[in-house]
C-alpha atoms as a PDB file:
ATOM      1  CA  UNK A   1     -44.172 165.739  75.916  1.00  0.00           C
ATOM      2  CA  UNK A   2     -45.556 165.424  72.422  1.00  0.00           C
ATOM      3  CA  UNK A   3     -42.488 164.057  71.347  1.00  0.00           C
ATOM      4  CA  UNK A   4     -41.878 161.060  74.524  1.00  0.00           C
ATOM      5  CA  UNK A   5     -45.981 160.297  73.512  1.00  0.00           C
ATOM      6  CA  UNK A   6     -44.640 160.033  69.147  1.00  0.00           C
ATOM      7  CA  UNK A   7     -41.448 157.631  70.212  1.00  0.00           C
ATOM      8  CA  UNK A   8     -43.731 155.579  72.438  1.00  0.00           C
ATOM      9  CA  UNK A   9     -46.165 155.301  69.813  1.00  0.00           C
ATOM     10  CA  UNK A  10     -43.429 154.682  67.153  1.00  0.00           C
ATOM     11  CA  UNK A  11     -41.677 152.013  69.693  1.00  0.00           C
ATOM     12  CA  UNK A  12     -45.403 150.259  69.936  1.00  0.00           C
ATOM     13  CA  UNK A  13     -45.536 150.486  66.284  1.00  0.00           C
ATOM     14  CA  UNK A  14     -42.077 149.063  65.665  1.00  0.00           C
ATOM     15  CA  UNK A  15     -42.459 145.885  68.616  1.00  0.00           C
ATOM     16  CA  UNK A  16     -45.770 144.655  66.872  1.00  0.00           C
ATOM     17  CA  UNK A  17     -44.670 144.806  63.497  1.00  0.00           C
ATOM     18  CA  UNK A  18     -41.768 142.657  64.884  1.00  0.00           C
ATOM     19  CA  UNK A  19     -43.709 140.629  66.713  1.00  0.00           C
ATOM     20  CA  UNK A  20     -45.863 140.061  63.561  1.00  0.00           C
ATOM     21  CA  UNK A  21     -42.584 139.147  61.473  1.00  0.00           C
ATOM     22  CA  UNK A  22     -41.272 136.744  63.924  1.00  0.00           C
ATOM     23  CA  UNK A  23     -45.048 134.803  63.460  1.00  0.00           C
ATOM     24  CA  UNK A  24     -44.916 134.865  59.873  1.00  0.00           C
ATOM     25  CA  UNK A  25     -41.730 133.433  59.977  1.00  0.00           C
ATOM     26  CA  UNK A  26     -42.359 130.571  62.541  1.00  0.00           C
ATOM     27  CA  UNK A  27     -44.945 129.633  60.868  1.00  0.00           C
ATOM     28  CA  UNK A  28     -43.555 129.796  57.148  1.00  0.00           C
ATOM     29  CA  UNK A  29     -40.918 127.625  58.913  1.00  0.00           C
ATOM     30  CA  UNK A  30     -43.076 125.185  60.202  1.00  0.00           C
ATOM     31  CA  UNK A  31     -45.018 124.872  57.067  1.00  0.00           C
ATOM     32  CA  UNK A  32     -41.972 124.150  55.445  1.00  0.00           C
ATOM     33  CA  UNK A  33     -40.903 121.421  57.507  1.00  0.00           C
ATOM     34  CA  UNK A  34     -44.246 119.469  57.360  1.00  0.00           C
ATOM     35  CA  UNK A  35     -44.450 119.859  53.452  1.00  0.00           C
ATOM     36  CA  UNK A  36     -40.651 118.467  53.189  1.00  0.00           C
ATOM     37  CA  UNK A  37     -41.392 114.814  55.115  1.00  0.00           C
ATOM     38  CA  UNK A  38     -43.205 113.067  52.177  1.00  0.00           C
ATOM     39  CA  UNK A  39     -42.284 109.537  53.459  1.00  0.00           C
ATOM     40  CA  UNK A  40     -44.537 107.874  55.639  1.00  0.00           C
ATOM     41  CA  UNK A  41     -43.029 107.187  58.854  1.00  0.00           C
ATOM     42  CA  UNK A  42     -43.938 103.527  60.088  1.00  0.00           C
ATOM     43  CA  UNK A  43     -43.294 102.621  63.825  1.00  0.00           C
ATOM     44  CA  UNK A  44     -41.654  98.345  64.320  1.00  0.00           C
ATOM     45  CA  UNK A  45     -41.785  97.364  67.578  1.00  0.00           C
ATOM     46  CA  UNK A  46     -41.479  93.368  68.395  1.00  0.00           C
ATOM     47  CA  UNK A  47     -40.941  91.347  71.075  1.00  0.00           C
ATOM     48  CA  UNK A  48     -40.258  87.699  71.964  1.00  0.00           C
ATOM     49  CA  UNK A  49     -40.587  85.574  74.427  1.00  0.00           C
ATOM     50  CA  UNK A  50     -40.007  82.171  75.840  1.00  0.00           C
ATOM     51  CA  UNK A  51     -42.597  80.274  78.002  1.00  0.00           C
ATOM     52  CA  UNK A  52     -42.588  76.923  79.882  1.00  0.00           C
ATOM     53  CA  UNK A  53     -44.542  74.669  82.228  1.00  0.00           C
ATOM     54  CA  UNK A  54     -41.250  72.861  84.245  1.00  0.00           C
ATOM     55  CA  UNK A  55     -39.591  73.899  87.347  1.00  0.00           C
ATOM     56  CA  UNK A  56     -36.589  75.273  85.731  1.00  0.00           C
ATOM     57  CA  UNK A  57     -35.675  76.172  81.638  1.00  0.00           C
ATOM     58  CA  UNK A  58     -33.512  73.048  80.719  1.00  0.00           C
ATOM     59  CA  UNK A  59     -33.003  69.697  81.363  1.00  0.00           C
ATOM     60  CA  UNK A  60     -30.965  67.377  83.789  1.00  0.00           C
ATOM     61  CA  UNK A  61     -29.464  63.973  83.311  1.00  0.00           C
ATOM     62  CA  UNK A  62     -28.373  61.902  86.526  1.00  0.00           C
ATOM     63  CA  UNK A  63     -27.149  58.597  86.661  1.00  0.00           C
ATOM     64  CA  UNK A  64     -27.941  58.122  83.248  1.00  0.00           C
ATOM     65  CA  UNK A  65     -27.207  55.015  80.930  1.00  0.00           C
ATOM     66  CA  UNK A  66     -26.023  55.188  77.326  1.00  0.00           C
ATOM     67  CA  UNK A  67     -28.664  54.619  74.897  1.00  0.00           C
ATOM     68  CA  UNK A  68     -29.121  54.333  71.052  1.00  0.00           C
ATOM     69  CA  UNK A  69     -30.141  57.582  68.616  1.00  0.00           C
ATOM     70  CA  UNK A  70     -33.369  55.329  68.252  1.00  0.00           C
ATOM     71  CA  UNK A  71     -34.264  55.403  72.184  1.00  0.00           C
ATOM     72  CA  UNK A  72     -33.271  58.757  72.778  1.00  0.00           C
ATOM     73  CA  UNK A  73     -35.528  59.663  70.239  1.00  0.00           C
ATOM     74  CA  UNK A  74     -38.449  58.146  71.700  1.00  0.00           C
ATOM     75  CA  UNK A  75     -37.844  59.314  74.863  1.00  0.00           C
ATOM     76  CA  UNK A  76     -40.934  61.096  76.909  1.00  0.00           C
ATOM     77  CA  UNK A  77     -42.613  62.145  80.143  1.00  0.00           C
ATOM     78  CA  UNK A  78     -40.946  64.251  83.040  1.00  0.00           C
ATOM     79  CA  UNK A  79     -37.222  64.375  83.593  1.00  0.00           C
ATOM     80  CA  UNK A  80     -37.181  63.077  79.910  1.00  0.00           C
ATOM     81  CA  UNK A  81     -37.623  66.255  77.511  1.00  0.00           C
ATOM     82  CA  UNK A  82     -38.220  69.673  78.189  1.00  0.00           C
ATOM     83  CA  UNK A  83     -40.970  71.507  76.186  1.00  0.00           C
ATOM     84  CA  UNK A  84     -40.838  75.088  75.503  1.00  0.00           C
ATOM     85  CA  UNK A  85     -42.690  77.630  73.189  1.00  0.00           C
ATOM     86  CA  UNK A  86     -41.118  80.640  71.391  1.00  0.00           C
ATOM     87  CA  UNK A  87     -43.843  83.366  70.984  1.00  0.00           C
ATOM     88  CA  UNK A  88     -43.470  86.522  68.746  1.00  0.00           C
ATOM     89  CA  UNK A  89     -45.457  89.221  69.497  1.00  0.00           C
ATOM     90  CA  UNK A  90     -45.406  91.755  66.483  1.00  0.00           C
ATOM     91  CA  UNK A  91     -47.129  95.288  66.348  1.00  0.00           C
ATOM     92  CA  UNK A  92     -46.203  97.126  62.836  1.00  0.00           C
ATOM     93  CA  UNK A  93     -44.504  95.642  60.273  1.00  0.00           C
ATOM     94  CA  UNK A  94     -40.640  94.524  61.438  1.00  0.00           C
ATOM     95  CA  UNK A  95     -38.831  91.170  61.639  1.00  0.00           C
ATOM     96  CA  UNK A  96     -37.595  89.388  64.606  1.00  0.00           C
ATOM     97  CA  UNK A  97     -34.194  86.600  64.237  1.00  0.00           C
ATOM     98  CA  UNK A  98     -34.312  84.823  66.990  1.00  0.00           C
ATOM     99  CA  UNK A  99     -32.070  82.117  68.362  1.00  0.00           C
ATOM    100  CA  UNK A 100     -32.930  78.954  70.917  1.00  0.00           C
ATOM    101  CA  UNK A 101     -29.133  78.565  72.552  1.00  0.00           C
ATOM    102  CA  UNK A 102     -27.794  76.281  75.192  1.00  0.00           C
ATOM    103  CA  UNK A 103     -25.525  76.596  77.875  1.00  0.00           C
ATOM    104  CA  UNK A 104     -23.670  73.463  80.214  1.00  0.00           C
ATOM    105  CA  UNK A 105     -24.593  74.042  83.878  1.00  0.00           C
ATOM    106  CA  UNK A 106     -20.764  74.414  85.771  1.00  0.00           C
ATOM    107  CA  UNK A 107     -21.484  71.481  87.979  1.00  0.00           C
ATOM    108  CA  UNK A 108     -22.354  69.112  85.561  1.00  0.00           C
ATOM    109  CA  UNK A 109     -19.876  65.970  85.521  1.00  0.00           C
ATOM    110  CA  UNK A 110     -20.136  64.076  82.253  1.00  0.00           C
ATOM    111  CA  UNK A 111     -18.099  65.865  78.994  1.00  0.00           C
ATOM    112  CA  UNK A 112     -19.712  67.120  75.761  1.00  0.00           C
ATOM    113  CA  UNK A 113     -18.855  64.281  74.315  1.00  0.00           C
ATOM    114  CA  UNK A 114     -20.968  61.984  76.077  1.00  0.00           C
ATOM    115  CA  UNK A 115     -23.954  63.460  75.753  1.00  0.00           C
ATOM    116  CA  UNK A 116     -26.617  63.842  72.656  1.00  0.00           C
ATOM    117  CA  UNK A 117     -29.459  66.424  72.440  1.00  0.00           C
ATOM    118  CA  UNK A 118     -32.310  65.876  69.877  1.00  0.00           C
ATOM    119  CA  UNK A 119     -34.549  68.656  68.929  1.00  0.00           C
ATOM    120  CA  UNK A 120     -38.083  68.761  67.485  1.00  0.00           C
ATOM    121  CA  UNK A 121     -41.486  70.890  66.482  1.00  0.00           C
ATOM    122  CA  UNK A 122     -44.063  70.348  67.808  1.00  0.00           C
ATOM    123  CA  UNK A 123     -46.204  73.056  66.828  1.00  0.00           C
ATOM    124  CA  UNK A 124     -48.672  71.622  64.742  1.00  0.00           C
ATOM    125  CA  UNK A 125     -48.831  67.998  67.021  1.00  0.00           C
ATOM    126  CA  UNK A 126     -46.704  66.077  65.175  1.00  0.00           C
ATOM    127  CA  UNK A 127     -43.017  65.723  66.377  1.00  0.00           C
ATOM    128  CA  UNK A 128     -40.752  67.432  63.132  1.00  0.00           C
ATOM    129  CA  UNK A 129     -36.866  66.836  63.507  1.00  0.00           C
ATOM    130  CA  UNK A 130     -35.317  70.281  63.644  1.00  0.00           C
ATOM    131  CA  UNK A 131     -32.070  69.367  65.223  1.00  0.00           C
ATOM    132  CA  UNK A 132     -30.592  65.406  64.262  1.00  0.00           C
ATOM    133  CA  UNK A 133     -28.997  63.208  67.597  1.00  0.00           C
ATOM    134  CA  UNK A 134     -26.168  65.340  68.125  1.00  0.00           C
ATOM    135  CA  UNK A 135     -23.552  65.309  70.536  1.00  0.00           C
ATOM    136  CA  UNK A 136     -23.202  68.576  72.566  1.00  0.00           C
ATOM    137  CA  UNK A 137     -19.560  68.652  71.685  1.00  0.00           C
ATOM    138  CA  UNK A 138     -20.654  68.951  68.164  1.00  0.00           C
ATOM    139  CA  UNK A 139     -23.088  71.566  68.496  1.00  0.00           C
ATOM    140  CA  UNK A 140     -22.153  75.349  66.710  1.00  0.00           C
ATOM    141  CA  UNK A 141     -21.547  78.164  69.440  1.00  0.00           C
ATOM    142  CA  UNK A 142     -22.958  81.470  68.810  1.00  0.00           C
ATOM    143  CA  UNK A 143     -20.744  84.722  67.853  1.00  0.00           C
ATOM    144  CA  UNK A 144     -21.935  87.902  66.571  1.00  0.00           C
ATOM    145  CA  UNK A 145     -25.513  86.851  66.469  1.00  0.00           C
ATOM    146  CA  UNK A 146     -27.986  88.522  64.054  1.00  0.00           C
ATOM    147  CA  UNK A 147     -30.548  87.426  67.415  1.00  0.00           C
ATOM    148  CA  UNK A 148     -28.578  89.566  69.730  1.00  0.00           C
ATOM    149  CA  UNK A 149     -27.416  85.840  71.621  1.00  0.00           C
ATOM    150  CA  UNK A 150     -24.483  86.180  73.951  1.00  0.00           C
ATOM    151  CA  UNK A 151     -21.009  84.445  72.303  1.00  0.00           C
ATOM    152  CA  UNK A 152     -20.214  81.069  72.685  1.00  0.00           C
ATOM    153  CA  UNK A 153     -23.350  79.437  73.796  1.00  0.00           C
ATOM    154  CA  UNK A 154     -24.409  76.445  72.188  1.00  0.00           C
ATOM    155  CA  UNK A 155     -26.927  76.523  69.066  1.00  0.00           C
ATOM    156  CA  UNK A 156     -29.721  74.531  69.038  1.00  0.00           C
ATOM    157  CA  UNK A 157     -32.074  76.330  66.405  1.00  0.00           C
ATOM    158  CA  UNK A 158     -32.667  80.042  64.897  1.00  0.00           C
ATOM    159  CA  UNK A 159     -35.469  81.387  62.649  1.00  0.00           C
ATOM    160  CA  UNK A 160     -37.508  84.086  62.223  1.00  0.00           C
ATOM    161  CA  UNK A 161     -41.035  85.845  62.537  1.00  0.00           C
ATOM    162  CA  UNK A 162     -42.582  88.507  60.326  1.00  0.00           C
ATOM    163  CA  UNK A 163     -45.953  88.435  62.270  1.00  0.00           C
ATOM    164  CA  UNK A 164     -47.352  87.335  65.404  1.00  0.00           C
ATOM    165  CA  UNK A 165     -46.916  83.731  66.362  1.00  0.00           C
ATOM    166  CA  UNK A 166     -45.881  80.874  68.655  1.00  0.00           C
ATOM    167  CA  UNK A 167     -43.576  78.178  67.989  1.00  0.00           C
ATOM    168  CA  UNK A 168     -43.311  74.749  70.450  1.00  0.00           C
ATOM    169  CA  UNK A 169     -40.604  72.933  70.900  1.00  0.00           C
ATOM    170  CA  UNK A 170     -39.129  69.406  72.581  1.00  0.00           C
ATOM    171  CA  UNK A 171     -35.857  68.594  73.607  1.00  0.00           C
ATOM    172  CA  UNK A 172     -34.589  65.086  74.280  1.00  0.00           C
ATOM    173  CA  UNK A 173     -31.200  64.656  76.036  1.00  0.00           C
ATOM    174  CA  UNK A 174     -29.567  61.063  76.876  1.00  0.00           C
ATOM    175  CA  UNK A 175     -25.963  59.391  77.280  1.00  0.00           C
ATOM    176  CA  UNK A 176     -24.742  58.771  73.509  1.00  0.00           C
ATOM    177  CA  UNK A 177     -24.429  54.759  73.378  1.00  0.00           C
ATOM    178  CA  UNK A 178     -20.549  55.143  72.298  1.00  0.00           C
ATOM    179  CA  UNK A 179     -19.893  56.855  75.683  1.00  0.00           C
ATOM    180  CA  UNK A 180     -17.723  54.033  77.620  1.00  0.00           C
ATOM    181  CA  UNK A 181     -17.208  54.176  81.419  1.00  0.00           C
ATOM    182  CA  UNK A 182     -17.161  51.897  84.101  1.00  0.00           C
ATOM    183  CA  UNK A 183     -19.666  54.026  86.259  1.00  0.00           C
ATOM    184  CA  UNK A 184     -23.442  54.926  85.677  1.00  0.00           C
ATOM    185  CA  UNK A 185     -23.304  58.005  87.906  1.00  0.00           C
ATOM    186  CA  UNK A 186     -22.459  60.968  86.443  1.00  0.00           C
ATOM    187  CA  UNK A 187     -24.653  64.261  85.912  1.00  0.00           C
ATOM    188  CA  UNK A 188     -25.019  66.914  82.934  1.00  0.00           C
ATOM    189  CA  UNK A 189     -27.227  70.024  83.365  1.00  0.00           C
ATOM    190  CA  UNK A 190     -28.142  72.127  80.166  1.00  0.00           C
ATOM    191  CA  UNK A 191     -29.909  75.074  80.233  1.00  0.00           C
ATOM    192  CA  UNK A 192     -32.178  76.622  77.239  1.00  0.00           C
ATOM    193  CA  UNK A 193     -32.398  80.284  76.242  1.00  0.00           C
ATOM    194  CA  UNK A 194     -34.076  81.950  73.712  1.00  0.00           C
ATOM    195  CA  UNK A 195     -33.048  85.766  72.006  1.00  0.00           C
ATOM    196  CA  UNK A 196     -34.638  87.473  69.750  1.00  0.00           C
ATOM    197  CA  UNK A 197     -33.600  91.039  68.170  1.00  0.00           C
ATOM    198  CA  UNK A 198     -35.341  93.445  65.342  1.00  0.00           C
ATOM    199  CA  UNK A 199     -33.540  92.861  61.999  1.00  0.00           C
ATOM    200  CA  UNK A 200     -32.218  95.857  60.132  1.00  0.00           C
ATOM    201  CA  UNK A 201     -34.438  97.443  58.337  1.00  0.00           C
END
């Protein structure tokens, strides 16, 4: 009996001083760890967005007669030029590329080459050329985009934000005055995205 009472009390003896190893060690290990990560560890998060006051995110042209660089550039009012702003909203310290892209509705009827986009800033209330009277046909296509934009849409403009912000834009479409055809009707539908990704850090 004496000796089942001196292995129980050497078994008792044995599972602490295990028990007291195993929390030296856990917590040797964990002191460890924390003392190894001298870096500070910074959290980026961004996002961006696109906001605007018309029915739908583009513009439409219907029955439309060529017109000079000069009038399509002082074009205005509803049906005219879409107005959009590209807002950044930035929490920590990261970058955002965006892109503001363009894609041809399927029904439209009139070709790339008839057609002329014109693209401004308006940001500060003046109206800033960003984009010259180009014809669609002429525009660059996306591929690979450091804004995380889809291939082969049309680009209108890219840039960049480092902190929160808002940028406004207004785009002017119209018939380029070279376009020759015998017919005013005729329809071309663009649609406006915008696509912003984090940059590498």
């Amino acid at each position: 009996m004496i000796e089942n009472n001196s292995k129980q009390v050497l078994l008792s003896v044995l599972g602490v001083a295990i028990l007291v190893v195993a929390v030296v060690g856990v917590s040797f290990a964990a002191f460890t760890y924390s003392k190894a990560g001298e870096k500070v560890n910074t959290i980026t998060t961004g996002t961006i967005t696109m906001s605007y006051s018309e029915d739908t995110n583009g513009i439409n042209l219907k029955d439309a007669l060529p017109m000079t660089d000069e009038q399509g550039k002082a074009l205005a009012g509803e049906n005219n030029v879409f107005e959009f702003t590209v807002s950044a909203n930035i929490t920590g310290t990261t970058t955002i590329n965006y892109a503001v892209t363009a894609t041809k509705e399927p029904d439209s009827t009139l070709d790339d080459t008839a057609v002329k986009v014109y693209l401004t800033d308006i940001t500060s209330g003046g109206d800033a050329e960003v984009l010259a009277p180009t014809k669609v046909s002429g525009l660059g296509k996306t591929a690979s985009d450091v804004s995380g934009a889809p291939n082969d849409q049309y680009k209108l403009t890219s840039g960049t934000f480092n902190t929160t912000a808002s940028k406004k834009y207004r785009l002017r479409m119209w018939v380029a005055d070279d376009y020759s055809t015998l017919t005013t009707s005729g329809t071309y539908k663009l649609r406006v995205n915008v696509y912003g990704a984090a940059a590498a850090q």
